[in-house]
N, C-alpha and C. Protein backbone atom coordinates (compact mmCIF):
# COMPACT_ATOMS: atom_id res chain seq x y z
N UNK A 1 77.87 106.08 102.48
CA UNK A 1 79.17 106.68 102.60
C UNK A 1 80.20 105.66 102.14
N UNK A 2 81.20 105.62 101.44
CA UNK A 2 81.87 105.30 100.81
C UNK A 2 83.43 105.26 101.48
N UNK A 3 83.95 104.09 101.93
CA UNK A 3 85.76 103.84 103.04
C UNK A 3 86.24 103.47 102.21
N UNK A 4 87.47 103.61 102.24
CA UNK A 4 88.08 102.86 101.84
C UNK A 4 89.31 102.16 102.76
N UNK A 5 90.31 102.20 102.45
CA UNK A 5 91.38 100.97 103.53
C UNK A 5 92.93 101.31 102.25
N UNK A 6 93.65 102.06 103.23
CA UNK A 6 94.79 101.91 101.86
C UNK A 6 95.91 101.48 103.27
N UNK A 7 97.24 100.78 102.91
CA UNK A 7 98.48 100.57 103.24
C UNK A 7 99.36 101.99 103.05
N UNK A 8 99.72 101.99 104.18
CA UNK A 8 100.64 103.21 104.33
C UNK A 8 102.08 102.68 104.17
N UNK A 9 103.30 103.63 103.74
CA UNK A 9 104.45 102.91 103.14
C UNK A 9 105.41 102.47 104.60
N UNK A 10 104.85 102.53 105.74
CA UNK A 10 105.48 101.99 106.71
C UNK A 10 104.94 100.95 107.38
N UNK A 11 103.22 100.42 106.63
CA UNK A 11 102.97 99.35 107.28
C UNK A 11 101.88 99.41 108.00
N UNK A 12 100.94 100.72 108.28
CA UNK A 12 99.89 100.74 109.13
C UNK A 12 99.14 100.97 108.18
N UNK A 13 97.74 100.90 108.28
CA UNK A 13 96.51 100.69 107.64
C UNK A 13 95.92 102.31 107.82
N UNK A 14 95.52 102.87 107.40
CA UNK A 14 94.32 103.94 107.02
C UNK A 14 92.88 103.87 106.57
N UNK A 15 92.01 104.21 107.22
CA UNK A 15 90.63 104.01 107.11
C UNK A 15 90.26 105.59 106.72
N UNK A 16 89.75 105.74 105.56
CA UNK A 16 89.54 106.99 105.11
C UNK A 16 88.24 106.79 104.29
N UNK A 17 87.14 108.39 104.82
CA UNK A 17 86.09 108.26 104.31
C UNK A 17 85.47 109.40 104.04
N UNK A 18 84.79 110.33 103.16
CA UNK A 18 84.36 111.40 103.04
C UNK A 18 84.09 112.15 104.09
N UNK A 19 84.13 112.04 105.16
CA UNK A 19 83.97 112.76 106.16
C UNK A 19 85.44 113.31 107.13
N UNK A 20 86.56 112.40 106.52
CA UNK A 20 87.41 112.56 107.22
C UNK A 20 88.64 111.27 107.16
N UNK A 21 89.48 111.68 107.93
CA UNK A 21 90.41 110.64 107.95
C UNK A 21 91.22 110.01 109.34
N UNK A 22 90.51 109.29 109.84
CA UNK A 22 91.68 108.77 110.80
C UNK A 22 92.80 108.31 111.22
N UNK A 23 93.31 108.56 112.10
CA UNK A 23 94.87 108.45 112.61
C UNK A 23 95.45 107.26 112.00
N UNK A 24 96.14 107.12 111.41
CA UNK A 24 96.70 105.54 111.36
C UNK A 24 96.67 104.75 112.59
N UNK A 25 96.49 103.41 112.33
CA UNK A 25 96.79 102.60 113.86
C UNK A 25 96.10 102.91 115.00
N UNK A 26 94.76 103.70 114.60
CA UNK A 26 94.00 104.15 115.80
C UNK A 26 92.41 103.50 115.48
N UNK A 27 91.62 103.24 115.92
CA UNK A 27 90.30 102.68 115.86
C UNK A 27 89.81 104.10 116.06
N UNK A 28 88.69 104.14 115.16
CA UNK A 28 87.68 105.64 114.80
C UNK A 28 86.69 105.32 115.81
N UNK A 29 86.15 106.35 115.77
CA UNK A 29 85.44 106.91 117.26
C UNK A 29 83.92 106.34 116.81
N UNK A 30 83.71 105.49 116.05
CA UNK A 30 82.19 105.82 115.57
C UNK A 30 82.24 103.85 115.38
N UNK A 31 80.90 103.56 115.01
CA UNK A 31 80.88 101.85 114.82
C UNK A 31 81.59 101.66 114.08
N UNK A 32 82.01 100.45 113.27
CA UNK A 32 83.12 100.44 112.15
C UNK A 32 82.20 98.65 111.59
N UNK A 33 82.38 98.63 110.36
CA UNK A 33 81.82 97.86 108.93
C UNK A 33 82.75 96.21 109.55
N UNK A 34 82.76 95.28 109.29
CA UNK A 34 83.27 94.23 109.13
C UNK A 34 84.47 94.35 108.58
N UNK A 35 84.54 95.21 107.40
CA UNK A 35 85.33 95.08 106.66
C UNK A 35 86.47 96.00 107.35
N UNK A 36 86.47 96.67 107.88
CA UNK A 36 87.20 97.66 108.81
C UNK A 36 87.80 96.96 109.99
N UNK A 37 87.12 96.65 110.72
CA UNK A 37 87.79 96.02 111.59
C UNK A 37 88.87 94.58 111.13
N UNK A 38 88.30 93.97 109.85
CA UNK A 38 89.62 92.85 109.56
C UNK A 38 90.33 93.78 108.97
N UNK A 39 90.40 94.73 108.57
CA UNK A 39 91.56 95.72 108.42
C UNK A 39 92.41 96.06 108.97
N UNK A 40 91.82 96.75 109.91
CA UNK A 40 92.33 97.26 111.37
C UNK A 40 93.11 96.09 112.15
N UNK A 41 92.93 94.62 112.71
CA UNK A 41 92.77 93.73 112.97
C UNK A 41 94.45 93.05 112.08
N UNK A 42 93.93 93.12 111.01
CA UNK A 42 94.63 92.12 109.86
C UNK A 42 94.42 90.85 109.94
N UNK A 43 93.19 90.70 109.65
CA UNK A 43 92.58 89.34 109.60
C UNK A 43 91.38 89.55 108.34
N UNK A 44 91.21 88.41 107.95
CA UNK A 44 90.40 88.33 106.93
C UNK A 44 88.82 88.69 107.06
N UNK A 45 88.07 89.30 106.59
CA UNK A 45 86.33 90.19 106.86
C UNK A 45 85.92 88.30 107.19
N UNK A 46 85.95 87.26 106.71
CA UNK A 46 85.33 86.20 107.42
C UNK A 46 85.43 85.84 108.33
N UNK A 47 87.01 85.89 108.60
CA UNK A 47 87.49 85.75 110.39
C UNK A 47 86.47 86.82 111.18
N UNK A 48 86.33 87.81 110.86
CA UNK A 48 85.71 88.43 112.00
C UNK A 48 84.35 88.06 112.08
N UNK A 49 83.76 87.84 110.62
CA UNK A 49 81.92 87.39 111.08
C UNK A 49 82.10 85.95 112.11
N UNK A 50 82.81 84.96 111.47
CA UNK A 50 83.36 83.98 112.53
C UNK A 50 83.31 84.44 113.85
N UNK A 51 83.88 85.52 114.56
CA UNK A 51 83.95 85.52 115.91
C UNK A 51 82.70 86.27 116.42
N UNK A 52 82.29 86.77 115.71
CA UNK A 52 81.11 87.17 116.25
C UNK A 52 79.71 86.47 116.13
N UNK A 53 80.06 85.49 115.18
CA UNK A 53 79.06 84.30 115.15
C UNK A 53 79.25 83.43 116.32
N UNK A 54 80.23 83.18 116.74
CA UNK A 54 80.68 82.42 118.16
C UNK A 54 80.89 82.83 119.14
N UNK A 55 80.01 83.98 118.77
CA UNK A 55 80.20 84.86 120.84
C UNK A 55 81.86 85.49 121.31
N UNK A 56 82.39 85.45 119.81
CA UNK A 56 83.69 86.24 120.50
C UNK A 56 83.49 88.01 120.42
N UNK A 57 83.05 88.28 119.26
CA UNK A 57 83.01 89.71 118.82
C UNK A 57 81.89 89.99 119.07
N UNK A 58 81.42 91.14 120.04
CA UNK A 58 80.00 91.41 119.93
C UNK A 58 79.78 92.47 119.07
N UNK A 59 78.61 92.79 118.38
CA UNK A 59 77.87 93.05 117.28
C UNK A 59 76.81 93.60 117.94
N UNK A 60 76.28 94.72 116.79
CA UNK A 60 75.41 95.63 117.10
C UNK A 60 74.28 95.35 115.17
N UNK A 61 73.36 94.79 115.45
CA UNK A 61 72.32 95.09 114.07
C UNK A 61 71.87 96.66 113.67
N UNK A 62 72.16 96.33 112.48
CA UNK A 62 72.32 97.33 111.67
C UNK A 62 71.36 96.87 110.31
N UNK A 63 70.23 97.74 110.22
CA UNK A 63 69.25 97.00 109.30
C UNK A 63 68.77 95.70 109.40
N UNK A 64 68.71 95.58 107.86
CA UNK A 64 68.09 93.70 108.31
C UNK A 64 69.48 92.63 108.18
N UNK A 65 70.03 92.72 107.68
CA UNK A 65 71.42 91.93 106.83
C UNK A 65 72.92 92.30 107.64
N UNK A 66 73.01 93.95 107.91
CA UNK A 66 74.45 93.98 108.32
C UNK A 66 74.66 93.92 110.02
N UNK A 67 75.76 94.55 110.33
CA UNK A 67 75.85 94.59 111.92
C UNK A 67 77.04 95.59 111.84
N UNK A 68 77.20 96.32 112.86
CA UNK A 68 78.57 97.09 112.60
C UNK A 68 79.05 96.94 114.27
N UNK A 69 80.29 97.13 114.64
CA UNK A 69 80.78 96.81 115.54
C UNK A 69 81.56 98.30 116.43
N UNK A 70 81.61 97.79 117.83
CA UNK A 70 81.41 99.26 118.55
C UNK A 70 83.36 99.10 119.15
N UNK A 71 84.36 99.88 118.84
CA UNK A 71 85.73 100.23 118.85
C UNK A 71 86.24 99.32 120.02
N UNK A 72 85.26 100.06 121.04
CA UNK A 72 85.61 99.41 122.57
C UNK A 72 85.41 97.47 123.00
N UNK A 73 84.80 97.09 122.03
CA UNK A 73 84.76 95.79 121.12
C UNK A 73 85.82 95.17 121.07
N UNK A 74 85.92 95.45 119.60
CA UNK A 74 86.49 95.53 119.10
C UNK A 74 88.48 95.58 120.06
N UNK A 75 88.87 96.48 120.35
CA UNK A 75 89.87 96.50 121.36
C UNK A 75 89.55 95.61 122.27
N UNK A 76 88.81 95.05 123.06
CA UNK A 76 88.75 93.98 123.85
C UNK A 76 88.63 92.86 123.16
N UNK A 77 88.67 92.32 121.88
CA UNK A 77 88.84 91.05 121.35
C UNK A 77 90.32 91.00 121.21
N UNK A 78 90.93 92.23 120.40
CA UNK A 78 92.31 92.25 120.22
C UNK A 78 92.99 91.72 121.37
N UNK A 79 92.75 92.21 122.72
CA UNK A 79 93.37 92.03 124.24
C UNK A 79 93.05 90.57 124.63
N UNK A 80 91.90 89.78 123.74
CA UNK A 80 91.98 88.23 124.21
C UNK A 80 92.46 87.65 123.53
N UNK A 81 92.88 88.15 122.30
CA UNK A 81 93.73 86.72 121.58
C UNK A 81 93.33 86.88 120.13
N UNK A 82 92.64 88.06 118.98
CA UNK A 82 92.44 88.06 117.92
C UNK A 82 93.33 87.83 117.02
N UNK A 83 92.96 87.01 115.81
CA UNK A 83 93.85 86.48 114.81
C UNK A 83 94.64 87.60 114.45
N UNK A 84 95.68 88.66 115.11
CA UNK A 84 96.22 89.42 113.89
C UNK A 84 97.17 88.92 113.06
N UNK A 85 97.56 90.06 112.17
CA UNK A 85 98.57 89.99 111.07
C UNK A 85 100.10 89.69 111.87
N UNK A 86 100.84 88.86 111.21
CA UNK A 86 102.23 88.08 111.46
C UNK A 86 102.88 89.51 111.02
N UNK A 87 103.81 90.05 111.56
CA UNK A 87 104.50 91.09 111.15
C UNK A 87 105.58 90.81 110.90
């Protein structure tokens, strides 16, 4: 399945994917890619393997190679202190 990540003209992020489209500024109901969450986040896709390499972000394996990460996560890293975007 195929996301993408576009900038909306007021500044919030959109995660949109053949199946559908979620709310701006809302975390989707389903695991979400690395690359999604430094989206979501506004931090760079390395910052986040970083924290989950160091026991900040927990991670769920996914095949042999990836990991995808579970919302409720995800929102509890944000609430301790995640690198976001300077607004």
């Amino acid at each position: 399945m195929r996301k993408s990540l576009s900038i909306m003209s007021d500044g919030t992020e959109n995660v949109s994917s053949k199946s559908g489209v979620s709310i701006p500024g809302e975390l989707p109901r389903r695991l979400m890619t690395a690359f999604e969450v430094a989206g979501f986040v506004g931090c760079h896709e390395e910052s986040v393997r970083r924290a989950y390499l160091c026991g900040q972000l927990k991670r769920q394996r996914f095949g042999v190679r990836s990991c995808r990460f579970d919302p409720v996560d995800v929102r509890d890293w944000i609430a301790r202190g995640a690198p976001t975007r300077v607004s």
